[in-house]
N, C-alpha and C. Protein backbone atom coordinates (compact mmCIF):
# COMPACT_ATOMS: atom_id res chain seq x y z
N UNK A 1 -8.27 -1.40 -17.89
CA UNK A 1 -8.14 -0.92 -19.24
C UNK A 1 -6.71 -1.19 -19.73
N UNK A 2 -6.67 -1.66 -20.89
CA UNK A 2 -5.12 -1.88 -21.38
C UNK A 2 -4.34 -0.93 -22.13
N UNK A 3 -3.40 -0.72 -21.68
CA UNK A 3 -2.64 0.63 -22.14
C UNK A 3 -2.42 0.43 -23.86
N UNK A 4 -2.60 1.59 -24.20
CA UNK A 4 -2.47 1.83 -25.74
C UNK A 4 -1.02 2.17 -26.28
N UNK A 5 -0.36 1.14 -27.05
CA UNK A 5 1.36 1.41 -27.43
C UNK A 5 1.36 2.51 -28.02
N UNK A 6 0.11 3.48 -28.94
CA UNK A 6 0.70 4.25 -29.23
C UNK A 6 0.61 5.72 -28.48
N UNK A 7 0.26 5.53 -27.29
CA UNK A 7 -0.28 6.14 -26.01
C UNK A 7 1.23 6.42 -25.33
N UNK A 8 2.04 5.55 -25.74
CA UNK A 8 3.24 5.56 -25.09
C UNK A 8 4.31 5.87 -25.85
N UNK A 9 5.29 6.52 -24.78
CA UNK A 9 6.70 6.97 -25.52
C UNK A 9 7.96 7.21 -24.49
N UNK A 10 8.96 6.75 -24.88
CA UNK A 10 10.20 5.99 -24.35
C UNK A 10 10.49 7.09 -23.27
N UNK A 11 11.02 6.56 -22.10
CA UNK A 11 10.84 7.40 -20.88
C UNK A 11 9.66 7.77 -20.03
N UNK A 12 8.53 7.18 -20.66
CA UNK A 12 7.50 7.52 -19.68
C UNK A 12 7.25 6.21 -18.18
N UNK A 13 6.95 6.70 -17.37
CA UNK A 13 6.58 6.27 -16.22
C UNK A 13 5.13 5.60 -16.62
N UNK A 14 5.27 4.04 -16.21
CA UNK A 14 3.95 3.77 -16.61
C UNK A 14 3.48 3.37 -15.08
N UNK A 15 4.41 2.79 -14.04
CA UNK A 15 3.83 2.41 -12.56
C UNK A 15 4.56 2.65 -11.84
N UNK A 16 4.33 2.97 -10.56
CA UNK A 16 5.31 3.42 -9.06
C UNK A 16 4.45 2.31 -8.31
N UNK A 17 5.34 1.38 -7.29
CA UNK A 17 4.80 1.23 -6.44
C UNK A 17 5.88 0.68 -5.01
N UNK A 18 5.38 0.93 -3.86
CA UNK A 18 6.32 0.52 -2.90
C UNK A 18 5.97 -0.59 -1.97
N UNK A 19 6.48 -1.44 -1.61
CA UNK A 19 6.45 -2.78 -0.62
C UNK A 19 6.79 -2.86 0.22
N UNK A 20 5.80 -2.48 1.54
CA UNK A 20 6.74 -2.78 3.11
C UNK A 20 6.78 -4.20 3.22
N UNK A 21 7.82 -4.54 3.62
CA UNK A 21 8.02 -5.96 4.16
C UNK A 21 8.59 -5.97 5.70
N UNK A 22 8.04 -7.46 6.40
CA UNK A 22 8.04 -7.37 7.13
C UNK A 22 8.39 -9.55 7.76
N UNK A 23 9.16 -9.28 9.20
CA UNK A 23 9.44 -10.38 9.01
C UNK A 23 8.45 -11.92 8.86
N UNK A 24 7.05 -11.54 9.24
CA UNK A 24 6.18 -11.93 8.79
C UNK A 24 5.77 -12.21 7.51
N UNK A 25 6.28 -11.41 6.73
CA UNK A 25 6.31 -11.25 4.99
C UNK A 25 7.06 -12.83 4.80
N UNK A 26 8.10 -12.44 5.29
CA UNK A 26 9.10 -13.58 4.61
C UNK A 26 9.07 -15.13 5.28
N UNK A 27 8.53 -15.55 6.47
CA UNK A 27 7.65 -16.55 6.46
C UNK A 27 6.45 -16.41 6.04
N UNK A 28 5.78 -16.07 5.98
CA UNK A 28 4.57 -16.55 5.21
C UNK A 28 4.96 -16.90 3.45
N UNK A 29 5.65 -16.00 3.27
CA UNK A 29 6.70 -16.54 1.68
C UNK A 29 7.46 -17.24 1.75
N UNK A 30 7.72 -17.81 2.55
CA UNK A 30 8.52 -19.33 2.51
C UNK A 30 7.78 -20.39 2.99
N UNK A 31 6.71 -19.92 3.47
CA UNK A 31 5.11 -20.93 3.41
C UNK A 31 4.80 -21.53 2.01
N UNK A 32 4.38 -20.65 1.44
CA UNK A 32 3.54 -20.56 -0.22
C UNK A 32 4.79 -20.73 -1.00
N UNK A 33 6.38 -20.13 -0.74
CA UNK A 33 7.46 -20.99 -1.69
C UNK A 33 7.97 -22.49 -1.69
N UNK A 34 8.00 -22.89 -0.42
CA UNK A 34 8.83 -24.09 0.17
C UNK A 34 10.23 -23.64 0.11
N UNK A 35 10.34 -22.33 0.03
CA UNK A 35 12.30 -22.38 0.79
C UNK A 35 12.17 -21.39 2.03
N UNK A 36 12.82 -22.29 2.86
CA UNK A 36 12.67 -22.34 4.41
C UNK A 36 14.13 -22.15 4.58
N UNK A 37 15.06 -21.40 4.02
CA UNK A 37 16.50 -21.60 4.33
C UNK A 37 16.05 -20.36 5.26
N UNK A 38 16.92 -20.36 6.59
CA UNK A 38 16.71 -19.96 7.43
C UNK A 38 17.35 -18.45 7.43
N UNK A 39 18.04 -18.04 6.28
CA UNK A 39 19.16 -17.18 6.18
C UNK A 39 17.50 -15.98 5.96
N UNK A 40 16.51 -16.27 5.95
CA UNK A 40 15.43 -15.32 5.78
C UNK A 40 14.52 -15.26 6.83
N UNK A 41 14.75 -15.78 7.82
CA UNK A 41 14.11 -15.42 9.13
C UNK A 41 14.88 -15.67 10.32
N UNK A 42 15.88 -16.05 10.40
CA UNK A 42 16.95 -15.89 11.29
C UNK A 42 18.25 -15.70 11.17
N UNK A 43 18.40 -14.46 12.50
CA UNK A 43 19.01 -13.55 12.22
C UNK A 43 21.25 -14.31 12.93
N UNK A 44 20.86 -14.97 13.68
CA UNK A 44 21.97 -15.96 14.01
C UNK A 44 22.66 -16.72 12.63
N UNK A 45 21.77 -17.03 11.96
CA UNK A 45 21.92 -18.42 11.06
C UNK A 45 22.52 -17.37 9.61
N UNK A 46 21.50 -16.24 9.57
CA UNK A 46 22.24 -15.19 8.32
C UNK A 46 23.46 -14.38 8.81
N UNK A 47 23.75 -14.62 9.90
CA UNK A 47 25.39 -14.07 10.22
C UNK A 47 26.04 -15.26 9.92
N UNK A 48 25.54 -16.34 10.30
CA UNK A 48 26.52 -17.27 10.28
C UNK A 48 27.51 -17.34 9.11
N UNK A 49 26.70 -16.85 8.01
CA UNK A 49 27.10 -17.30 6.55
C UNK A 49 27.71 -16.17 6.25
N UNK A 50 27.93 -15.00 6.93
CA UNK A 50 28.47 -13.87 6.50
C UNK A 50 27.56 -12.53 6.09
N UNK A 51 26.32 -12.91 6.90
CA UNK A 51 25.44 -11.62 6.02
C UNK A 51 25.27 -10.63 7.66
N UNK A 52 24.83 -9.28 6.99
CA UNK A 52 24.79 -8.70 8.39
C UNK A 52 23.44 -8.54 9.20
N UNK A 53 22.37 -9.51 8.72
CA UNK A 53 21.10 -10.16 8.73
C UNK A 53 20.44 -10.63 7.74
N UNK A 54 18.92 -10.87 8.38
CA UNK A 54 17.97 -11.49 7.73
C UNK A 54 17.24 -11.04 6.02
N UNK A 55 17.56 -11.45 5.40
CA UNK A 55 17.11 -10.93 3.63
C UNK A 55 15.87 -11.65 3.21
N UNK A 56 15.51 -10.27 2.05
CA UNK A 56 14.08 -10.96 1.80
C UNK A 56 14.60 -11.71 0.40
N UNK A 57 13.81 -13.47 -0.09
CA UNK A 57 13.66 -14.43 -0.77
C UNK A 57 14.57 -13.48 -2.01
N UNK A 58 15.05 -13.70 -3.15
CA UNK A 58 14.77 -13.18 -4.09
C UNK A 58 13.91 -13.03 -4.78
N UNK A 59 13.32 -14.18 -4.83
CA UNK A 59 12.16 -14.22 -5.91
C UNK A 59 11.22 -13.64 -5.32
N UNK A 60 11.20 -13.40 -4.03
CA UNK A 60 9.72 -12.66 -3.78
C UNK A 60 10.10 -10.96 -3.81
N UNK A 61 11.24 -10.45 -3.95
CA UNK A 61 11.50 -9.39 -4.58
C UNK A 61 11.48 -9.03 -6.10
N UNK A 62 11.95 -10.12 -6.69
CA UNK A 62 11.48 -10.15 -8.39
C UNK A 62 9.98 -10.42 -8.17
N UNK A 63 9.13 -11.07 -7.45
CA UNK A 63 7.84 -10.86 -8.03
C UNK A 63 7.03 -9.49 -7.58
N UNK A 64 7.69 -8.85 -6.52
CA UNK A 64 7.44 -7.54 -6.29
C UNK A 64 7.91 -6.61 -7.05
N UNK A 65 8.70 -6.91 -7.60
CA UNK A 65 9.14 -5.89 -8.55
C UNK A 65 8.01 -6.03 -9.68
N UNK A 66 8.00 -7.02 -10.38
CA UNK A 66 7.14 -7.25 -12.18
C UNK A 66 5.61 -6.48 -11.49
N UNK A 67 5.15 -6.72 -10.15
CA UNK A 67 3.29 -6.59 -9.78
C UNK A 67 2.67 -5.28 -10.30
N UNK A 68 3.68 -4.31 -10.31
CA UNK A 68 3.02 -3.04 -11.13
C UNK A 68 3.12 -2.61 -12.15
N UNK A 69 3.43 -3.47 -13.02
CA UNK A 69 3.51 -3.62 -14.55
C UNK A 69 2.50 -4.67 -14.62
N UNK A 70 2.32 -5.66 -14.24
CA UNK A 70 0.86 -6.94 -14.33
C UNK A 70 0.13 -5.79 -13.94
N UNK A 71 -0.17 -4.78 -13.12
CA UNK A 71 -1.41 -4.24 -12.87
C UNK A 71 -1.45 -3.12 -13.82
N UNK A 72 -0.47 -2.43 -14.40
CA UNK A 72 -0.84 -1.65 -15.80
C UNK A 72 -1.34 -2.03 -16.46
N UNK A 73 -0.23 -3.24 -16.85
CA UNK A 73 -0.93 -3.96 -18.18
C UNK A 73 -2.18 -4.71 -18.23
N UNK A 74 -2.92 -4.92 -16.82
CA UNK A 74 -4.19 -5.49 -17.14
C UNK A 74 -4.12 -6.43 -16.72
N UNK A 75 -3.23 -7.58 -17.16
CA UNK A 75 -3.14 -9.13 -17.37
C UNK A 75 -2.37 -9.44 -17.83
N UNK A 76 -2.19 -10.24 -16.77
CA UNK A 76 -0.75 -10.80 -16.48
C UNK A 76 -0.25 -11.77 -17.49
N UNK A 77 -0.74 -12.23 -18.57
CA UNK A 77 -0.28 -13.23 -19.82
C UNK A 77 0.25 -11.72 -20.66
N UNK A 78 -0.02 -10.64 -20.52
CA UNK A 78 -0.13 -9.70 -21.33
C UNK A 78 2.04 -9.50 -21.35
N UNK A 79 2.34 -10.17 -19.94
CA UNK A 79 3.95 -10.29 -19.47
C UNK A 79 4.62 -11.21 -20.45
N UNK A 80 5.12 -11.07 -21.70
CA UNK A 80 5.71 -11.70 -22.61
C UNK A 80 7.06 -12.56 -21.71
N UNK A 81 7.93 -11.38 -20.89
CA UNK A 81 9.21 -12.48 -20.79
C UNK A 81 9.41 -10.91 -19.47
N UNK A 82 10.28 -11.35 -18.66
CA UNK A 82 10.70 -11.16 -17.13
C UNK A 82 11.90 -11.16 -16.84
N UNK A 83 13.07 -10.06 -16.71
CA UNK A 83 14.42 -10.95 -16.43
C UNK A 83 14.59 -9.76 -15.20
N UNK A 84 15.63 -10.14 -14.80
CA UNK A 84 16.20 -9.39 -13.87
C UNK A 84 18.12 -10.06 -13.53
N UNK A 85 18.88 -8.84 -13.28
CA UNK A 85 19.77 -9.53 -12.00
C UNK A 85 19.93 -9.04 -10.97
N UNK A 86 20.34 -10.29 -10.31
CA UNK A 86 20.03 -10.50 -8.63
C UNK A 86 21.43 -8.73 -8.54
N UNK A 87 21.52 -7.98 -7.43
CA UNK A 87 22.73 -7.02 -7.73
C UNK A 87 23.03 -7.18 -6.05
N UNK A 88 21.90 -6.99 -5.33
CA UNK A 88 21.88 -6.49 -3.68
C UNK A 88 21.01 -7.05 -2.70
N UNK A 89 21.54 -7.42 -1.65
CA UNK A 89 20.22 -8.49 -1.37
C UNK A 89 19.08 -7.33 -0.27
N UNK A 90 18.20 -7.52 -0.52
CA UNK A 90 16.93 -6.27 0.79
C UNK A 90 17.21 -7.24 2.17
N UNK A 91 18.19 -6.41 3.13
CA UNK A 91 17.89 -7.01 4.47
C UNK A 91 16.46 -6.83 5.42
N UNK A 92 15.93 -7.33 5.94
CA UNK A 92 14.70 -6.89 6.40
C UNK A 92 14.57 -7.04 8.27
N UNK A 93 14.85 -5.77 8.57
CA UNK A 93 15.29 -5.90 10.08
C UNK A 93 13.70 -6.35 10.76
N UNK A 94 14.17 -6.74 11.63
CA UNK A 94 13.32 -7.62 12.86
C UNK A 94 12.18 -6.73 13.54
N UNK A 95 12.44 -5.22 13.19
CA UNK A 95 11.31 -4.34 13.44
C UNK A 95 11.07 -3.19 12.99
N UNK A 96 11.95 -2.39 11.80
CA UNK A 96 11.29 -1.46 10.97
C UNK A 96 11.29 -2.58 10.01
N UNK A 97 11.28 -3.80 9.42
CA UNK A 97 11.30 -4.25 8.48
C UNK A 97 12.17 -3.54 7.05
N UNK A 98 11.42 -3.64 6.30
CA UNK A 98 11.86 -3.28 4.41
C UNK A 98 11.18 -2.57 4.01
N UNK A 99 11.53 -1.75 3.16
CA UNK A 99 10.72 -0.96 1.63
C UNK A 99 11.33 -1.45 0.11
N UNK A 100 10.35 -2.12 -0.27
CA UNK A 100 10.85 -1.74 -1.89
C UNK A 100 10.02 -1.00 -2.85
N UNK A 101 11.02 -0.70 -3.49
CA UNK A 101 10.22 0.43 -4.18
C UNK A 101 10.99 0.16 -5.67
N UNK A 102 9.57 0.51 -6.46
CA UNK A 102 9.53 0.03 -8.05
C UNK A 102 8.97 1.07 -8.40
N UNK A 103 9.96 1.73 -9.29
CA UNK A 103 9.48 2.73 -10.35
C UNK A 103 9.99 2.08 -12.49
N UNK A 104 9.01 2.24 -13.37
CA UNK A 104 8.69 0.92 -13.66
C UNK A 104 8.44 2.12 -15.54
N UNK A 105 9.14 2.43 -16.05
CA UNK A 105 9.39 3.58 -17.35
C UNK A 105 9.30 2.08 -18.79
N UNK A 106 9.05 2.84 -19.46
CA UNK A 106 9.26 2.80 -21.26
C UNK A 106 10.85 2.68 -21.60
N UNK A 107 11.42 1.63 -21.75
CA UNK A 107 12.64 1.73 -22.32
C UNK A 107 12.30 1.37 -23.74
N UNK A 108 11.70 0.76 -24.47
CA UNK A 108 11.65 0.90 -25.70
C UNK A 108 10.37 0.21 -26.18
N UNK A 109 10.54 0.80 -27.22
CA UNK A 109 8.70 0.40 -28.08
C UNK A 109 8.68 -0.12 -29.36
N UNK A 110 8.26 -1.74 -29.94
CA UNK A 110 8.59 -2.23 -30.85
C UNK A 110 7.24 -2.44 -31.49
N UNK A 111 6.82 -1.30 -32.86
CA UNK A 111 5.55 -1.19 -32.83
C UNK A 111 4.92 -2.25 -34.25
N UNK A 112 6.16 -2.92 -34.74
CA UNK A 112 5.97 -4.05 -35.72
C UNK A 112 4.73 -5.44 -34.50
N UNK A 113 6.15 -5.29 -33.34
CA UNK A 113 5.19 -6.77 -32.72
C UNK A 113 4.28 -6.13 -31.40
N UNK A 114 3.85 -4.91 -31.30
CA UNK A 114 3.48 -4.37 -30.56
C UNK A 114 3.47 -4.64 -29.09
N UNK A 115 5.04 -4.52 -29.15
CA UNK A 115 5.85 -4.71 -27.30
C UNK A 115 6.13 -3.97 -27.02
N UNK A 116 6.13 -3.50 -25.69
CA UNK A 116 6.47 -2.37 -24.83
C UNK A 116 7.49 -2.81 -24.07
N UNK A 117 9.08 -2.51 -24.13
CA UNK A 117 9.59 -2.82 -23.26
C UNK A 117 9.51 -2.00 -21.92
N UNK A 118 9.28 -2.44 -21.11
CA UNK A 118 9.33 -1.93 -19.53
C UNK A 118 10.75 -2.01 -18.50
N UNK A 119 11.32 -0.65 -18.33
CA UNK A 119 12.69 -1.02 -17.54
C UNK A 119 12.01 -0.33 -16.32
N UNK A 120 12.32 -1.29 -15.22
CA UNK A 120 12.16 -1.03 -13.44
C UNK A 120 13.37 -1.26 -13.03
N UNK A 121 12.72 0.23 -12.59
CA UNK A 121 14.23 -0.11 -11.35
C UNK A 121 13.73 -0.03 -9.95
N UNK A 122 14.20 -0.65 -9.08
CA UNK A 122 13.95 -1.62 -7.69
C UNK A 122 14.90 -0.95 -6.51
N UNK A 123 14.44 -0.63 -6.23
CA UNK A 123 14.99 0.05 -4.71
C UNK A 123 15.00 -0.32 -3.67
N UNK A 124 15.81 -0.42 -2.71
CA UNK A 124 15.78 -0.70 -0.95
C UNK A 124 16.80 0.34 -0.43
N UNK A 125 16.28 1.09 0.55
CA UNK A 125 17.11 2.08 1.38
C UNK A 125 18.06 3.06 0.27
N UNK A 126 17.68 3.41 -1.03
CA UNK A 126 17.94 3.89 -1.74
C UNK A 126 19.17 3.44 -2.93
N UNK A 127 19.36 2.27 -2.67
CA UNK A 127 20.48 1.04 -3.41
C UNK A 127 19.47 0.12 -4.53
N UNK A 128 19.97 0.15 -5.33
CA UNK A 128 19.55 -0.46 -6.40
C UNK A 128 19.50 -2.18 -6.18
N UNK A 129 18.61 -2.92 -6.03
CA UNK A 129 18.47 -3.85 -5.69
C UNK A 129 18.33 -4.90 -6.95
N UNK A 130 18.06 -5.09 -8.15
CA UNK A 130 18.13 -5.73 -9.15
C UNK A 130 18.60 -4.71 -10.38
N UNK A 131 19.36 -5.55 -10.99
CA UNK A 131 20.04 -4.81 -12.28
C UNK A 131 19.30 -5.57 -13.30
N UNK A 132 19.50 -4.51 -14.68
CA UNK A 132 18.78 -4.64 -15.69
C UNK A 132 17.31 -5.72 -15.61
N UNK A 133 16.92 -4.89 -15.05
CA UNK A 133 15.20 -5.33 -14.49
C UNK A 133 14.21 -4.86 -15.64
N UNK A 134 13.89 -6.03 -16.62
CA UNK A 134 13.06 -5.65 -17.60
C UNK A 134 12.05 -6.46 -17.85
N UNK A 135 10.82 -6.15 -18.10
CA UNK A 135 10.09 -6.93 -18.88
C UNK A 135 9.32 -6.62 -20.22
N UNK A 136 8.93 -7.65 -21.16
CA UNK A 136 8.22 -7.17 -22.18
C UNK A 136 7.02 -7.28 -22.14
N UNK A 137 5.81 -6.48 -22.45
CA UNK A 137 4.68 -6.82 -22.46
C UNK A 137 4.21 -6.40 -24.34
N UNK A 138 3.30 -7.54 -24.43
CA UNK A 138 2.65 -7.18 -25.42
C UNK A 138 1.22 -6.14 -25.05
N UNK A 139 1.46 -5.57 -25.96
CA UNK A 139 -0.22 -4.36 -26.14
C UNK A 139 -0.91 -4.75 -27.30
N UNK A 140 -0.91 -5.21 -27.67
CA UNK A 140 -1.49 -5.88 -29.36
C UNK A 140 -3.01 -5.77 -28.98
């Protein structure tokens, strides 16, 4: 069912959702991406460069982030435009793995072109993992 704009009002919570990841996660996502930089499944090669391990893709954290707003909104064309910045990278240890977590509010409502802006904010181990994480969806 597609959410009704005038159903909505600034500050409301429209989706929660959380993502275990696991190091399995992030090869098999560098299967289906084609980036195989190793700084995401090995843990030698992501020190090498200065990290204090293995991190999950970005982009497969930005697409974990937008998935519970595509599942509010119904449909996924319904996703006008997507931004995010990169802020923190999710390390994903070798055996509790990751959590992310997306809680996903009403920052503003433009009821001329009937858009809902959506601000998420993105979590790992309680650190804010993408800044100004927004998307627009149309409700029209």
């Amino acid at each position: 069912m597609t959410p009704v704009l005038a159903d909505l009002s600034v500050g409301d919570v429209v989706a929660e959702a959380s993502f275990p990841l696991t190091r399995d996660s992030l090869v098999r996502y560098a299967g289906a991406s084609g980036d195989f930089n190793p700084i995401h499944y090995r843990d030698d090669v992501a020190q090498s460069v200065g990290l204090s391990g293995v991190l999950a893709h970005g982009m497969l954290t930005m697409g974990l982030a937008v998935q519970p707003v595509v599942d509010w909104a119904g449909d996924p064309a319904r996703v006008l435009d997507f931004q995010v910045r990169f802020t923190r990278p999710v390390f994903v240890d070798a055996i509790d793995g990751a959590t992310v977590s997306v809680v996903a509010k009403v920052g503003a409502i433009d009821l001329d072109a009937l858009v809902a802006r959506i601000d998420l904010t993105v979590t790992f181990n309680g650190a804010t993992v993408l800044g100004k994480a927004q998307a627009r969806v149309n409700l029209a």
